[in-house]
Protein backbone atom coordinates (compact mmCIF):
# COMPACT_ATOMS: atom_id res chain seq x y z
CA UNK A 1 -144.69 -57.21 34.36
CA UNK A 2 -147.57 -59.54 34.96
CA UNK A 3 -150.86 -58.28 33.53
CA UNK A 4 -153.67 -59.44 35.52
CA UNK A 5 -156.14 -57.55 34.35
CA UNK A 6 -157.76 -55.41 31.30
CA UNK A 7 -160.72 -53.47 31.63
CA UNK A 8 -161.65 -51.29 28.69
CA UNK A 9 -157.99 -49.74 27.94
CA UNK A 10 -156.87 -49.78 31.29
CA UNK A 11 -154.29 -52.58 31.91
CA UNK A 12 -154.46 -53.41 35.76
CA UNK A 13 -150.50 -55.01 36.76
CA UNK A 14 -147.78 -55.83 39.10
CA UNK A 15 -144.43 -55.04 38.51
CA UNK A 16 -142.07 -58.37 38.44
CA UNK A 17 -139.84 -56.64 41.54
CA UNK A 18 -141.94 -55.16 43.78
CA UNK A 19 -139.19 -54.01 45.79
CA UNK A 20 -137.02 -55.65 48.92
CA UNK A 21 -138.77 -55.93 51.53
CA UNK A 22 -141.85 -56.21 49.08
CA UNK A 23 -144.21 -53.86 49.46
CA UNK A 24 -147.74 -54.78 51.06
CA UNK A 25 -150.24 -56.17 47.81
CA UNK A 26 -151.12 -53.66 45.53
CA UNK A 27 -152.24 -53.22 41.76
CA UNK A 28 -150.81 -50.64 38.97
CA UNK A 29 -152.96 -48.89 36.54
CA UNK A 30 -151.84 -47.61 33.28
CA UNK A 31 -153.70 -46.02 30.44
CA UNK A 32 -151.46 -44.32 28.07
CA UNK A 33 -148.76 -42.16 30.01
CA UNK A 34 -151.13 -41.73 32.94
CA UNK A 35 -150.52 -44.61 36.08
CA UNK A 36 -151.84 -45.08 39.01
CA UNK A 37 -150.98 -47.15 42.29
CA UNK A 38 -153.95 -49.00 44.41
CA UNK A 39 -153.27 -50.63 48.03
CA UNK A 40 -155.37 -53.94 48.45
CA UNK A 41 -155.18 -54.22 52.16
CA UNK A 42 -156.71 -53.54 54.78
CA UNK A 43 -158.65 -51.85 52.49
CA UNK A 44 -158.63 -50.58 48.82
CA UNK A 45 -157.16 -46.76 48.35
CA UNK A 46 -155.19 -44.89 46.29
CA UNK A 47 -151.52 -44.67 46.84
CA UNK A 48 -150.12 -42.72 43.71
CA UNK A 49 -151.90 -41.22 41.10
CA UNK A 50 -150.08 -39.52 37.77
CA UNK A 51 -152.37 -38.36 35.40
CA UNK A 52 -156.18 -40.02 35.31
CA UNK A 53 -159.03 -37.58 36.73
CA UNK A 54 -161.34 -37.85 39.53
CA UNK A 55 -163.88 -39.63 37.28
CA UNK A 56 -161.09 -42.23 36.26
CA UNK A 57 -160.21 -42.93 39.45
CA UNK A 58 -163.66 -43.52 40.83
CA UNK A 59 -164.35 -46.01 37.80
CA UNK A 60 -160.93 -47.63 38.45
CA UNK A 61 -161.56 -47.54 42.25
CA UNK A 62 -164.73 -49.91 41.20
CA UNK A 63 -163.25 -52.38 38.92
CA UNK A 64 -160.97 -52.92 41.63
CA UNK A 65 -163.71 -53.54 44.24
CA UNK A 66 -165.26 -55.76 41.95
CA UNK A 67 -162.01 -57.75 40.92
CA UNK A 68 -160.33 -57.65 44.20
CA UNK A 69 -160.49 -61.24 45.24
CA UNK A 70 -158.60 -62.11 41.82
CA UNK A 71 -156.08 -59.88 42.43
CA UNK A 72 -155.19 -60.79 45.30
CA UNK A 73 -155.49 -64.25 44.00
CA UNK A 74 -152.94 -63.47 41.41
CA UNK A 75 -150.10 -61.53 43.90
CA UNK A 76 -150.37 -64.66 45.77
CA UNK A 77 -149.89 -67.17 43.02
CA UNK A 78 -147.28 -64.54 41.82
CA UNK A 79 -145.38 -63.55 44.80
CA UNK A 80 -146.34 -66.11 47.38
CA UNK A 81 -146.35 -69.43 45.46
């Protein structure tokens, strides 16, 4: 499970099998038992959510913005390359 990113305690991953066909890029979320599921493309929204808040998701929403172009650098070195 490839950790790409770590913001605060949030750890921001992929999982090594993202299933067959893969899905489309995306980023996990975890904090504690609470995860959370983020599409990349075409644009970035939420596609699962299991325990973080409205607040959480908003901040999480924003690192993502912010980090988005590494990654998507990562998937691709990860699941392209």
């Amino acid at each position: 499970m490839p950790v790409v990113l770590r913001y605060n305690s949030y750890r921001f991953f992929f999982f090594s099998n993202e299933g067959e066909p893969r899905e489309p890029a995306h980023i996990h979320v975890r904090l504690g038992e609470s995860i959370a599921k983020f599409w990349l493309l075409p644009e970035i929204r939420l596609a699962d959510n299991y325990g973080f808040t409205t607040g959480q998701l908003r901040e999480l929403y924003g690192v993502i913005v912010e980090n988005r172009e590494l990654i998507a650098r990562k998937w691709d070195e990860y699941f392209v390359s």
